[in-house]
N, C-alpha and C. Protein backbone atom coordinates (compact mmCIF):
# COMPACT_ATOMS: atom_id res chain seq x y z
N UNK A 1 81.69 112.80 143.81
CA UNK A 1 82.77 113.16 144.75
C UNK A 1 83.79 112.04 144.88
N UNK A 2 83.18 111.07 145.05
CA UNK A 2 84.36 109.73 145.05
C UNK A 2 84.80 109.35 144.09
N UNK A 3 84.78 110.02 142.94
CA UNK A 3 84.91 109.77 141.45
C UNK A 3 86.17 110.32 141.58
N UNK A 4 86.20 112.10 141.95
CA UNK A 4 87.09 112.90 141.86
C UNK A 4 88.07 112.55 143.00
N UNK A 5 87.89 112.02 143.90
CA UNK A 5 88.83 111.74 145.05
C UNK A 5 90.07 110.97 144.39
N UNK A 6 89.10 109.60 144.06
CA UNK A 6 89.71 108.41 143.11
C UNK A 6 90.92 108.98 142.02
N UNK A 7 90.10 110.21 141.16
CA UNK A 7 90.92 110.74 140.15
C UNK A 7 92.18 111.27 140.64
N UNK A 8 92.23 112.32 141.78
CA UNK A 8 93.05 112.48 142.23
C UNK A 8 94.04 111.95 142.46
N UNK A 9 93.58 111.16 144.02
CA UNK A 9 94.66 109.97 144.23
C UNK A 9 95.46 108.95 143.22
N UNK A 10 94.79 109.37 142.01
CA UNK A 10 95.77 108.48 141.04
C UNK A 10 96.66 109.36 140.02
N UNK A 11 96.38 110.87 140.31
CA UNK A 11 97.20 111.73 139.36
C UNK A 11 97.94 112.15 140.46
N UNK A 12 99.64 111.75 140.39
CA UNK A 12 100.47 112.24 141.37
C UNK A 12 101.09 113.71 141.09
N UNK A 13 100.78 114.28 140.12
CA UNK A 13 100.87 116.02 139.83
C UNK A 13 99.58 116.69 140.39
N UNK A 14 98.59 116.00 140.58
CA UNK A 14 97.48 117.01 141.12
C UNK A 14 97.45 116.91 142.40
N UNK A 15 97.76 115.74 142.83
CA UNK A 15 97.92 115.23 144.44
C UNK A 15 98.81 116.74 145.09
N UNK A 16 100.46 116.50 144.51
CA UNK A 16 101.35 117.21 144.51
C UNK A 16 100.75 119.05 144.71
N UNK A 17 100.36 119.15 143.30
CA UNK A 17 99.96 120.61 143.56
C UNK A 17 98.52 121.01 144.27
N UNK A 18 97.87 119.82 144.64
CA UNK A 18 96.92 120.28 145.70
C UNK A 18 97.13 120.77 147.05
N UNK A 19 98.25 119.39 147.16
CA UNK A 19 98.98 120.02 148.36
C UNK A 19 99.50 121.02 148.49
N UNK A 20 100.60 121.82 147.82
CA UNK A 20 100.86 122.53 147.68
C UNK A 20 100.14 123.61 147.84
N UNK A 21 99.25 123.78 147.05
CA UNK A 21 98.27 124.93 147.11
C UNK A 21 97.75 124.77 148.74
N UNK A 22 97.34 123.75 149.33
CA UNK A 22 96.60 123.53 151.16
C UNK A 22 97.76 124.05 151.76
N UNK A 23 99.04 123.82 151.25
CA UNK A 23 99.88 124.65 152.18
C UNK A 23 100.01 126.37 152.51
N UNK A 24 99.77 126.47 150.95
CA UNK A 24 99.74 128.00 150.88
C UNK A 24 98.33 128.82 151.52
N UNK A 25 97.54 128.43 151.23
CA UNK A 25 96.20 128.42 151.90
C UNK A 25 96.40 128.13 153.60
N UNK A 26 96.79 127.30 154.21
CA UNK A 26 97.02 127.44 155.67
C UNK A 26 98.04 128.40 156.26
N UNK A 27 99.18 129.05 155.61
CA UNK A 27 100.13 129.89 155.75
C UNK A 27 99.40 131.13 155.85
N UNK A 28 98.51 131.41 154.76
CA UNK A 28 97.97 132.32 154.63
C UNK A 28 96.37 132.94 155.44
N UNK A 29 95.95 131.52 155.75
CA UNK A 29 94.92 131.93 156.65
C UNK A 29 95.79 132.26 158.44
N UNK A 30 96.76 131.32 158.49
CA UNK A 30 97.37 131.67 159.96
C UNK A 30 98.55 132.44 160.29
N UNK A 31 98.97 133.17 159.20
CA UNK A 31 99.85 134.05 159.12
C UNK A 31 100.22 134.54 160.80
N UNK A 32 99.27 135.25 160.94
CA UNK A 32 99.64 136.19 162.60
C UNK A 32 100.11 135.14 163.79
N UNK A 33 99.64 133.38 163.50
CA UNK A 33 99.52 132.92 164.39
C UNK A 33 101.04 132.35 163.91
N UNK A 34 101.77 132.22 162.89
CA UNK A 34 103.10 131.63 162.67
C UNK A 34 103.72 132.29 162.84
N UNK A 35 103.89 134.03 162.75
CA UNK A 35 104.63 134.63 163.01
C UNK A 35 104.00 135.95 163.90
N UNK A 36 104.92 136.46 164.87
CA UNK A 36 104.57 137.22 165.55
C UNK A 36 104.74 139.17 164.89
N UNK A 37 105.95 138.97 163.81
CA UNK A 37 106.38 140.34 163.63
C UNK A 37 105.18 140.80 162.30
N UNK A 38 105.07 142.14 162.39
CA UNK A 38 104.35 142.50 161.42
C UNK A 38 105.35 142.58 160.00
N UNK A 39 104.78 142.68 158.86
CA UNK A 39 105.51 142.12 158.00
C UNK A 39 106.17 143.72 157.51
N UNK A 40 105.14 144.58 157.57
CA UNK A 40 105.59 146.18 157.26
C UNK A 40 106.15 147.47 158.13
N UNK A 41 107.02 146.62 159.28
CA UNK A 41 107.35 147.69 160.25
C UNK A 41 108.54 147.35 160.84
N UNK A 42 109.41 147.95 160.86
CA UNK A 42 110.75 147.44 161.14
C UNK A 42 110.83 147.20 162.83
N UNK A 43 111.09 145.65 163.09
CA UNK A 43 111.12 145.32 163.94
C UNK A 43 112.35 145.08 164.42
N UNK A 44 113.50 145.38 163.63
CA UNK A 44 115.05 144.61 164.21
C UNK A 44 115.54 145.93 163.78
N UNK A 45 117.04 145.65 164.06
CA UNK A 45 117.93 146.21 162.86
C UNK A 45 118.07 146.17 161.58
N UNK A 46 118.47 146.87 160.91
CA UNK A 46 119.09 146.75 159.40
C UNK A 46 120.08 145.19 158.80
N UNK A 47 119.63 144.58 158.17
CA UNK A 47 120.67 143.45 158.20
C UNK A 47 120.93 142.45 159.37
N UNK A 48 119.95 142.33 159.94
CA UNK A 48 120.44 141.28 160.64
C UNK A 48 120.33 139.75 160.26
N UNK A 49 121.67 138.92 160.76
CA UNK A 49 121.67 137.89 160.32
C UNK A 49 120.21 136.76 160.29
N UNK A 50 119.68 135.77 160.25
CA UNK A 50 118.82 134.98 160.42
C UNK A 50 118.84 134.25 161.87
N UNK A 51 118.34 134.19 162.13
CA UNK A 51 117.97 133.62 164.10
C UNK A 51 119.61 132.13 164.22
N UNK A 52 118.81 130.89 163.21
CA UNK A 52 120.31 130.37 163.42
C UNK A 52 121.66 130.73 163.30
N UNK A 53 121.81 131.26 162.41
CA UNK A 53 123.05 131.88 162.37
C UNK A 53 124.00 132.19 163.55
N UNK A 54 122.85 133.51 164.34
CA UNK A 54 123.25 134.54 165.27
C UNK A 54 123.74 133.22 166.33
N UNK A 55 122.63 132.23 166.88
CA UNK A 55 122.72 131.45 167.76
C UNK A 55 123.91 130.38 167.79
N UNK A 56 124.00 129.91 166.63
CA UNK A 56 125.17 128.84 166.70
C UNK A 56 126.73 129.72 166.31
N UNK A 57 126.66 131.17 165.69
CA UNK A 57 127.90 131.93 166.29
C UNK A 57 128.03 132.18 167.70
N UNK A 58 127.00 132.67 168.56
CA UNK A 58 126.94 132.75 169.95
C UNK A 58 127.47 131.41 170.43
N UNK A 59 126.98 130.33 170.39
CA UNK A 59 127.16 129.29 170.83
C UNK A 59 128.30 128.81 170.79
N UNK A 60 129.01 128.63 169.71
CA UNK A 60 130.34 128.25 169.21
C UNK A 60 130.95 129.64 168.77
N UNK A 61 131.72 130.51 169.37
CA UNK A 61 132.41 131.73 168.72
C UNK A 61 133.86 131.08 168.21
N UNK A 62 134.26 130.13 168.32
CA UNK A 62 135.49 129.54 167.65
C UNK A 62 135.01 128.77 166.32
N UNK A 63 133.85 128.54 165.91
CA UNK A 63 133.33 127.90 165.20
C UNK A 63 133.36 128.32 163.60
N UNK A 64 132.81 127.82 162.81
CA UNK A 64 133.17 128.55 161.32
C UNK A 64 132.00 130.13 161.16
N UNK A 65 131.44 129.53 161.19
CA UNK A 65 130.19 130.23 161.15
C UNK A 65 130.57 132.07 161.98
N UNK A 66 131.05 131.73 162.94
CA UNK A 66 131.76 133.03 164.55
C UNK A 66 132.51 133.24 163.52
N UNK A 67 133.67 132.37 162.57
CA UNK A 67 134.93 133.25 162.36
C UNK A 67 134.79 133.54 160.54
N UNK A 68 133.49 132.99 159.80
CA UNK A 68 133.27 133.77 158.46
C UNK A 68 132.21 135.08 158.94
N UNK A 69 131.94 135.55 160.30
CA UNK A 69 131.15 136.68 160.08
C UNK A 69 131.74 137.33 160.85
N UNK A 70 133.44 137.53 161.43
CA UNK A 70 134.35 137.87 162.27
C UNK A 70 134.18 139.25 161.68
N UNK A 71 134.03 139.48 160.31
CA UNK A 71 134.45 141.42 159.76
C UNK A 71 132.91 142.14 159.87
N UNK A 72 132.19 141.24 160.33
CA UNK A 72 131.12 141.98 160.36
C UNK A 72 129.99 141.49 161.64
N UNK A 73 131.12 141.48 162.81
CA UNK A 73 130.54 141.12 164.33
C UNK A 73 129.69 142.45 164.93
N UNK A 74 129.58 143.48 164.21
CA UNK A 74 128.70 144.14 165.13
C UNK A 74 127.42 143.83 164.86
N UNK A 75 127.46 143.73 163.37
CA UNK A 75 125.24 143.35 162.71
C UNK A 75 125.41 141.78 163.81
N UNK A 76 126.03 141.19 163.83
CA UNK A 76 125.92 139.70 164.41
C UNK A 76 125.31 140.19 166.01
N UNK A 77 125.99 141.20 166.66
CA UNK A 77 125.52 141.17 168.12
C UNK A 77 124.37 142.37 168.03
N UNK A 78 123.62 142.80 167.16
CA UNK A 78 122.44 143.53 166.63
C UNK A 78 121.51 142.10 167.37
N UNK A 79 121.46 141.62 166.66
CA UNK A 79 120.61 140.28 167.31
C UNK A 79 120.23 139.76 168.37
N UNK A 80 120.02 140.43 169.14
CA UNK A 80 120.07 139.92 170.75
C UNK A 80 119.47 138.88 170.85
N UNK A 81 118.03 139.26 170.40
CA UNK A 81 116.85 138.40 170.84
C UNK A 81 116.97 136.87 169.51
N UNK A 82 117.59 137.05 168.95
CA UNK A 82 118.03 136.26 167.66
C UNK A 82 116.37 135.17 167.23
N UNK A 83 115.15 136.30 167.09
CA UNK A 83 113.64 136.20 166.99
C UNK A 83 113.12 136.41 165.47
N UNK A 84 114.31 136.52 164.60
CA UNK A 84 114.00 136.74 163.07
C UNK A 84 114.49 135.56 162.49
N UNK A 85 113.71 134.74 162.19
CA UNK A 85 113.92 133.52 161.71
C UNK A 85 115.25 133.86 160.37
N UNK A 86 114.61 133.93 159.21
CA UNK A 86 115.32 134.69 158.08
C UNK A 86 115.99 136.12 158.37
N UNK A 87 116.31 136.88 159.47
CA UNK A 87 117.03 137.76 159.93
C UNK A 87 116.03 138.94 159.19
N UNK A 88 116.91 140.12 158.62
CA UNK A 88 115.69 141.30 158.71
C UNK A 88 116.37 142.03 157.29
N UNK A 89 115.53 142.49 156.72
CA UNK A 89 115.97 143.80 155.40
C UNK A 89 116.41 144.68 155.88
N UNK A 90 117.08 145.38 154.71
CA UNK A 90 117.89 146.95 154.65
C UNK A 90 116.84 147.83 155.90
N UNK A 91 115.54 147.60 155.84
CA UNK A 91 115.05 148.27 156.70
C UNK A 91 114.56 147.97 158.21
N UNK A 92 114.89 146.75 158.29
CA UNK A 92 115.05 146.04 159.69
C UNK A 92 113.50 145.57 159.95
N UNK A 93 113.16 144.78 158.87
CA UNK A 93 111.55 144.55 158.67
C UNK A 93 111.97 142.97 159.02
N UNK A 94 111.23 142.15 159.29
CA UNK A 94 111.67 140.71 159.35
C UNK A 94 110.84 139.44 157.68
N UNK A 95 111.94 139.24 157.43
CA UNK A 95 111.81 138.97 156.11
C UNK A 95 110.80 137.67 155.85
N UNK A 96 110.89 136.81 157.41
CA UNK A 96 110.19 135.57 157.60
C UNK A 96 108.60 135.51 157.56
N UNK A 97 108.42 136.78 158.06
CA UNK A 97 106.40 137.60 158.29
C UNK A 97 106.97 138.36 157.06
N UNK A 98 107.52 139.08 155.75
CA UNK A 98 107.06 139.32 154.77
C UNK A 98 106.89 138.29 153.96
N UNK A 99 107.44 136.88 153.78
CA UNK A 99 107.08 135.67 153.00
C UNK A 99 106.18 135.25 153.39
N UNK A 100 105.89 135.14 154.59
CA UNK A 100 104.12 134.43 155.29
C UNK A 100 103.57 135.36 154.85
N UNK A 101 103.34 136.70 154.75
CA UNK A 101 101.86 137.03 154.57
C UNK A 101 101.98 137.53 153.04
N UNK A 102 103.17 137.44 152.22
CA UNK A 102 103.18 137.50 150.98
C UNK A 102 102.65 136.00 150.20
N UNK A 103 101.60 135.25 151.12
CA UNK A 103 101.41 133.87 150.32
C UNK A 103 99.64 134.34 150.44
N UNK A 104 99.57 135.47 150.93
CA UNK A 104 98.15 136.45 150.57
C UNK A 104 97.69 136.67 149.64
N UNK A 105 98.90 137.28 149.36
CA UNK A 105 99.49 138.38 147.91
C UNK A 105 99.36 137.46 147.23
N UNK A 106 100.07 136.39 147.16
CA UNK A 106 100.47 135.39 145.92
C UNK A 106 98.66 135.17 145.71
N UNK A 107 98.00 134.27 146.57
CA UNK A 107 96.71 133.80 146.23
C UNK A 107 95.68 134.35 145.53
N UNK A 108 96.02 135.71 145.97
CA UNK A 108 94.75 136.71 145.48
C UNK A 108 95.13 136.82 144.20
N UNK A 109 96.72 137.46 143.66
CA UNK A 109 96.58 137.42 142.65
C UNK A 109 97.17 136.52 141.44
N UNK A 110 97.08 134.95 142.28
CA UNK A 110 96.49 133.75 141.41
C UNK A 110 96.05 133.32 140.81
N UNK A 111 94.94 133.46 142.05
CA UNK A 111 93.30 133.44 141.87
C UNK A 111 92.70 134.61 141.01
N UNK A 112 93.05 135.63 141.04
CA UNK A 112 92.12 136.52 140.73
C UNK A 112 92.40 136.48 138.80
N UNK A 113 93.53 136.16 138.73
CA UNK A 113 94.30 136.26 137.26
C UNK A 113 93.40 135.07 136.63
N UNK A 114 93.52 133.78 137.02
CA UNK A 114 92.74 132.54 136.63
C UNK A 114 91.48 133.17 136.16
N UNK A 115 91.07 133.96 137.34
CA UNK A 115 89.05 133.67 137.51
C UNK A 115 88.86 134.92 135.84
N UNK A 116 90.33 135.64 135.77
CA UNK A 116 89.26 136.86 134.68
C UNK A 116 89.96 135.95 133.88
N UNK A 117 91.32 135.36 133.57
CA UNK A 117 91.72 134.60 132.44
C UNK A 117 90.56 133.57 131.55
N UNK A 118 89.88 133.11 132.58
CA UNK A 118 88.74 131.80 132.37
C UNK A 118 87.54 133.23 131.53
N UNK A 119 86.82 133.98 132.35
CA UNK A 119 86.31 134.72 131.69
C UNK A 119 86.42 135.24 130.20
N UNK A 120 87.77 135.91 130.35
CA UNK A 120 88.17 136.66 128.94
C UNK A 120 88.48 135.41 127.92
N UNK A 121 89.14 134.56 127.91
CA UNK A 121 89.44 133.42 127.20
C UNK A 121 87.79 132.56 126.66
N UNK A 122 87.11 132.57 127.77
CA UNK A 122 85.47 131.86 127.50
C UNK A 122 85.04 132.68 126.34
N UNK A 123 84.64 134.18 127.07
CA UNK A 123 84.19 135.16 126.40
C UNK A 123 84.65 135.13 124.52
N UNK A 124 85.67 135.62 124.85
CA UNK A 124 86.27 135.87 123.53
C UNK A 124 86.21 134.25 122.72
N UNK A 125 86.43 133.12 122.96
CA UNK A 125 86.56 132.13 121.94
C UNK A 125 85.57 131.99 121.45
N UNK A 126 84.19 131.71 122.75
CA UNK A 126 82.90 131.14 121.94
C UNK A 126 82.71 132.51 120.97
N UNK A 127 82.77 134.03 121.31
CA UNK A 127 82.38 134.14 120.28
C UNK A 127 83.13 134.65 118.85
N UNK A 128 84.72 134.04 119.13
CA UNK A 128 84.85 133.70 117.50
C UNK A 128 84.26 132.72 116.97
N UNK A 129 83.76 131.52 117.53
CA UNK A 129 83.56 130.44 117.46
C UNK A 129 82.48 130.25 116.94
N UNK A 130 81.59 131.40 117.51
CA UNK A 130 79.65 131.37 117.60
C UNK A 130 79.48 132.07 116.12
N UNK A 131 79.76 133.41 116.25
CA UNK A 131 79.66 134.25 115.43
C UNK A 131 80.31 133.72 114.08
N UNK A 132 81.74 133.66 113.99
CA UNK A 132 82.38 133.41 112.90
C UNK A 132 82.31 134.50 111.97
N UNK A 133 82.72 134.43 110.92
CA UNK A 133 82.89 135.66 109.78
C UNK A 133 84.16 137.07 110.02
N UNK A 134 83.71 138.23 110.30
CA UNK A 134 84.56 139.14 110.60
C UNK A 134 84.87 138.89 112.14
N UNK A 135 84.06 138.57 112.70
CA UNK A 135 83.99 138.83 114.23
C UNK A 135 85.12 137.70 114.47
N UNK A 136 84.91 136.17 113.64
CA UNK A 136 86.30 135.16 113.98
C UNK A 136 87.23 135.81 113.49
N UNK A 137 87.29 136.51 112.41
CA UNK A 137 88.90 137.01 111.68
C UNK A 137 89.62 137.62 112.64
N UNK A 138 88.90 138.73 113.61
CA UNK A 138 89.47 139.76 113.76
C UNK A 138 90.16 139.20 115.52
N UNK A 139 89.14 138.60 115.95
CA UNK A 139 89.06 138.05 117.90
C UNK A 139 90.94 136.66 117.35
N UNK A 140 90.42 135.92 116.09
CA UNK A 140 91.47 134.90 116.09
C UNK A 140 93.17 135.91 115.81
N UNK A 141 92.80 136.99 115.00
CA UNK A 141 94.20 137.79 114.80
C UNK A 141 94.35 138.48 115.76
N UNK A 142 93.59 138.76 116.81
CA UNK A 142 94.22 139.26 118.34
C UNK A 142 94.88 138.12 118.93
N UNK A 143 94.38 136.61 118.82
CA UNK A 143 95.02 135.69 119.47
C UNK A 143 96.25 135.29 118.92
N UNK A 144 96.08 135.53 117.96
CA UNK A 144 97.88 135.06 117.40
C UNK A 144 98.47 136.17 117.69
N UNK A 145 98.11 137.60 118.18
CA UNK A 145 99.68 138.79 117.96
C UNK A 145 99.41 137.83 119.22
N UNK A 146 98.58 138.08 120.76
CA UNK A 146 99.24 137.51 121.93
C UNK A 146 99.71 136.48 122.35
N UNK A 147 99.66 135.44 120.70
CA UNK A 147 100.69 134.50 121.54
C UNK A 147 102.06 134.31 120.58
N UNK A 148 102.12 135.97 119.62
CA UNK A 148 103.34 136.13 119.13
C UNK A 148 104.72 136.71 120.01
N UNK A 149 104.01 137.32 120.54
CA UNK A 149 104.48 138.46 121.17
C UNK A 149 104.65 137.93 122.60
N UNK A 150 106.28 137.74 122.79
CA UNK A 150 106.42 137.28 124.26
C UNK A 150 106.35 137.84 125.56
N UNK A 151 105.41 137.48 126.49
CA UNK A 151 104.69 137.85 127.41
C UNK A 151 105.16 138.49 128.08
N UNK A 152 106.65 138.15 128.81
CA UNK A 152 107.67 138.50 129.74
C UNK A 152 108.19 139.98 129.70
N UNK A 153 108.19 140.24 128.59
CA UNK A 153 108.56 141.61 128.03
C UNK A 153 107.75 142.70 127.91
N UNK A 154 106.42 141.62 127.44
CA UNK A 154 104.71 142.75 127.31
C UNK A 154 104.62 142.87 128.83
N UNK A 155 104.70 142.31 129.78
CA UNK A 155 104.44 142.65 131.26
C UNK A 155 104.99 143.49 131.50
N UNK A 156 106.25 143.21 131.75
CA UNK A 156 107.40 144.98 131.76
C UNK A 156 106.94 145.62 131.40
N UNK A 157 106.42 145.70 130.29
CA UNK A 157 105.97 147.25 129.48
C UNK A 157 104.90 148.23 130.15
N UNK A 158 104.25 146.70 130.07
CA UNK A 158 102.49 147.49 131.03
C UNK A 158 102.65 148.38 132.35
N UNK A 159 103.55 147.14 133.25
CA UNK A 159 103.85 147.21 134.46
C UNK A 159 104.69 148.60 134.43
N UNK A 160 105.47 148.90 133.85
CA UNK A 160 106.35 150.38 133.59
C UNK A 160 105.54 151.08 133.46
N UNK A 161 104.39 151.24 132.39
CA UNK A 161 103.26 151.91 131.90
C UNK A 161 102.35 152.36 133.11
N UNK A 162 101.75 151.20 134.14
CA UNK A 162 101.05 151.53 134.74
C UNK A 162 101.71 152.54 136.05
N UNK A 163 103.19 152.26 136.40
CA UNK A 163 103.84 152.56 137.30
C UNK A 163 103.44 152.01 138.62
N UNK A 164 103.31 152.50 139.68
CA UNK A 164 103.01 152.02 141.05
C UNK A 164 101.79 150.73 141.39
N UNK A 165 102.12 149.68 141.11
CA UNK A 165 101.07 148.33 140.75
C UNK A 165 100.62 147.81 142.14
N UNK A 166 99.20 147.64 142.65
CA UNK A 166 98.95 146.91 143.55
C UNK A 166 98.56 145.40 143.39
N UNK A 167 98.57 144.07 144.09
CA UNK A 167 97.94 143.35 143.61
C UNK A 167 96.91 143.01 142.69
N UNK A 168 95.82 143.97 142.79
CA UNK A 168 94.49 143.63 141.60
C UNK A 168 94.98 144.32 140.39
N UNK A 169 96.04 145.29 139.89
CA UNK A 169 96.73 145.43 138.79
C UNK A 169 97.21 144.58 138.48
N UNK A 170 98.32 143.71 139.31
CA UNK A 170 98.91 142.98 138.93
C UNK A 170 97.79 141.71 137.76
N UNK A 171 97.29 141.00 138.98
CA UNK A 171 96.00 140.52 138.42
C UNK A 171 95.76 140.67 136.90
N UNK A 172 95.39 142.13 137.19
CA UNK A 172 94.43 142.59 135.51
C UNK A 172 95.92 142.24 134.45
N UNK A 173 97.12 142.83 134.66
CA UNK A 173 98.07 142.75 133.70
C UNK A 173 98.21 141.38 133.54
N UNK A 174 98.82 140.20 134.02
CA UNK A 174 98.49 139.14 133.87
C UNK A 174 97.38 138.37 132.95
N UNK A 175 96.29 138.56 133.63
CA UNK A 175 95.30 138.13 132.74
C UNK A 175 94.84 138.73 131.11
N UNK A 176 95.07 139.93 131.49
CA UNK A 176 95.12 140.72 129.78
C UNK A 176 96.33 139.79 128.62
N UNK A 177 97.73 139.40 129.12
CA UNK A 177 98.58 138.68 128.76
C UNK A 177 98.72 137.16 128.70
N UNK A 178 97.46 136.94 128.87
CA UNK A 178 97.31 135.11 129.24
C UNK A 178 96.14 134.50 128.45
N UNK A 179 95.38 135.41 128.34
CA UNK A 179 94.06 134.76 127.74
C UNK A 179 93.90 134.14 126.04
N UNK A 180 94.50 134.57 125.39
CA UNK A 180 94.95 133.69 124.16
C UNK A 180 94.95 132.34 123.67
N UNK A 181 95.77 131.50 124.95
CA UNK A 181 96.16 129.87 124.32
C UNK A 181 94.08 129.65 125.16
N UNK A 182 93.85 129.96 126.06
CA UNK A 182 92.56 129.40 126.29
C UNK A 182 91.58 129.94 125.48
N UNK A 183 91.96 130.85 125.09
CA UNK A 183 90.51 131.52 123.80
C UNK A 183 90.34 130.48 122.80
N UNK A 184 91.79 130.06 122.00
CA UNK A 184 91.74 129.10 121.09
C UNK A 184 91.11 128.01 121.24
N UNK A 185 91.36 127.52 122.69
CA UNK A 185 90.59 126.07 122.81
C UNK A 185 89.54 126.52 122.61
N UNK A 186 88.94 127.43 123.32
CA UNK A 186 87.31 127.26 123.67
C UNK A 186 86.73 127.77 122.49
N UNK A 187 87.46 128.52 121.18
CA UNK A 187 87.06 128.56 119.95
C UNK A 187 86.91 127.21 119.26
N UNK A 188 87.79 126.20 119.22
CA UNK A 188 88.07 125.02 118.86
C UNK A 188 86.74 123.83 119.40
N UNK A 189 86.33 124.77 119.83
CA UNK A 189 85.50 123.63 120.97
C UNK A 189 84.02 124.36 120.16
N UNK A 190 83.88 125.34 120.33
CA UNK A 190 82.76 126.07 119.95
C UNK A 190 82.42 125.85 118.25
N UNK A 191 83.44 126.25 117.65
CA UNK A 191 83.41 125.09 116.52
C UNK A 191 83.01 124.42 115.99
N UNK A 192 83.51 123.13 116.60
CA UNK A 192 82.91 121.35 116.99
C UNK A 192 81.47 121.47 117.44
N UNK A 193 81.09 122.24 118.17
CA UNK A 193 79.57 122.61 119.14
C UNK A 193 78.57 122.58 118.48
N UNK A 194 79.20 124.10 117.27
CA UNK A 194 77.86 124.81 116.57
C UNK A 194 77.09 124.10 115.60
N UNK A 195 78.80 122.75 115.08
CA UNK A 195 77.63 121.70 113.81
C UNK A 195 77.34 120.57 114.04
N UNK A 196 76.79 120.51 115.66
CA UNK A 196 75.98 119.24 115.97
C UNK A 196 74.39 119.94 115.68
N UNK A 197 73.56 118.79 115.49
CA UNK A 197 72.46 118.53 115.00
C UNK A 197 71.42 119.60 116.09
N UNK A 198 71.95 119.40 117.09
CA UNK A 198 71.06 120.13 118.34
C UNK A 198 71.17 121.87 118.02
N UNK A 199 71.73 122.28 117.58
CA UNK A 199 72.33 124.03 117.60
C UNK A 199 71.48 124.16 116.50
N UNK A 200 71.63 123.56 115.39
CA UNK A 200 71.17 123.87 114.06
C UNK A 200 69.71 124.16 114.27
């Protein structure tokens, strides 16, 4: 444990994205308690500006802010309670509680993409790796079309394909499109493995 602490504290990209990640992880466990509006129910008006905004036009109506939203002073006095941090969508949802509890969304299907990526990538390398013969020909020429074939575009496709996607789709599409560059290693590795003295 003090090994890995040590390691840490001396890699300033893992430091960085650890944090990062503890942030998203506390957003996401206290969601209800950072924000009060539900994230799927329209709590405002349509368009309303963001909480500062509304307040420092109120405050200063001679100000820049009062006289660049002068053609469109009625969404401005929509705002009474001026309680939507990031103001509200076309549907008067508050946009501030759909980014907090969309760091849910994000985690799960993060996490969930990693955990089958690690799987399918394990799976599939050792056994081009193990096996070898037809079974490497055929597992290594799946890994080169997916890392011929650019990802960005194969997602669209799926994602069109599947139509209406929930998080754990998302997930599965992702990871179906990712597992490739880690198959290779762990083929590469399996490899190296099979002609040490111990396997034989």
């Amino acid at each position: 444990m003090k090994t890995f602490i040590k390691l840490l504290t001396g890699n300033l990209k893992a430091l960085t994205g650890l944090c990062i990640l503890a942030l998203f992880l506390f957003v996401a466990v206290f969601a209800p308690v950072i924000t009060k509006h539900a994230p799927d129910k329209g709590t405002g008006y349509p368009h309303e500006y963001p909480a500062f905004v509304v307040k420092a036009a109120k405050n200063n109506p001679d100000g820049w802010i009062a006289k660049n939203l002068a053609t469109n002073k009625r969404t401005l006095m929509m705002s009474r309670n001026a309680d939507h941090v990031l103001g509200t969508s076309r549907m008067g949802r508050d946009i501030w509680s759909q980014v907090v509890y969309g760091a849910r969304t994000s985690l799960f299907v993060g996490f969930g993409a990693g955990i089958l990526v690690c799987f399918l990538a394990t799976f599939i390398g050792v056994s081009a790796g193990y096996f070898g013969g037809k079974v490497d020909e055929i597992l290594t020429a799946a890994m080169n079309i997916m890392l011929v074939v650019p990802q960005l575009p194969l997602l669209f496709i799926i994602a069109a394909f599947i139509g209406q996607a929930g998080p754990a789709t998302i997930a599965v599409v992702i990871a179906i499109t990712s597992w490739a560059w880690g198959a290779r290693v762990v083929r590469a590795q399996t490899l190296s493995i099979r002609e040490k003295e111990f396997i034989k």
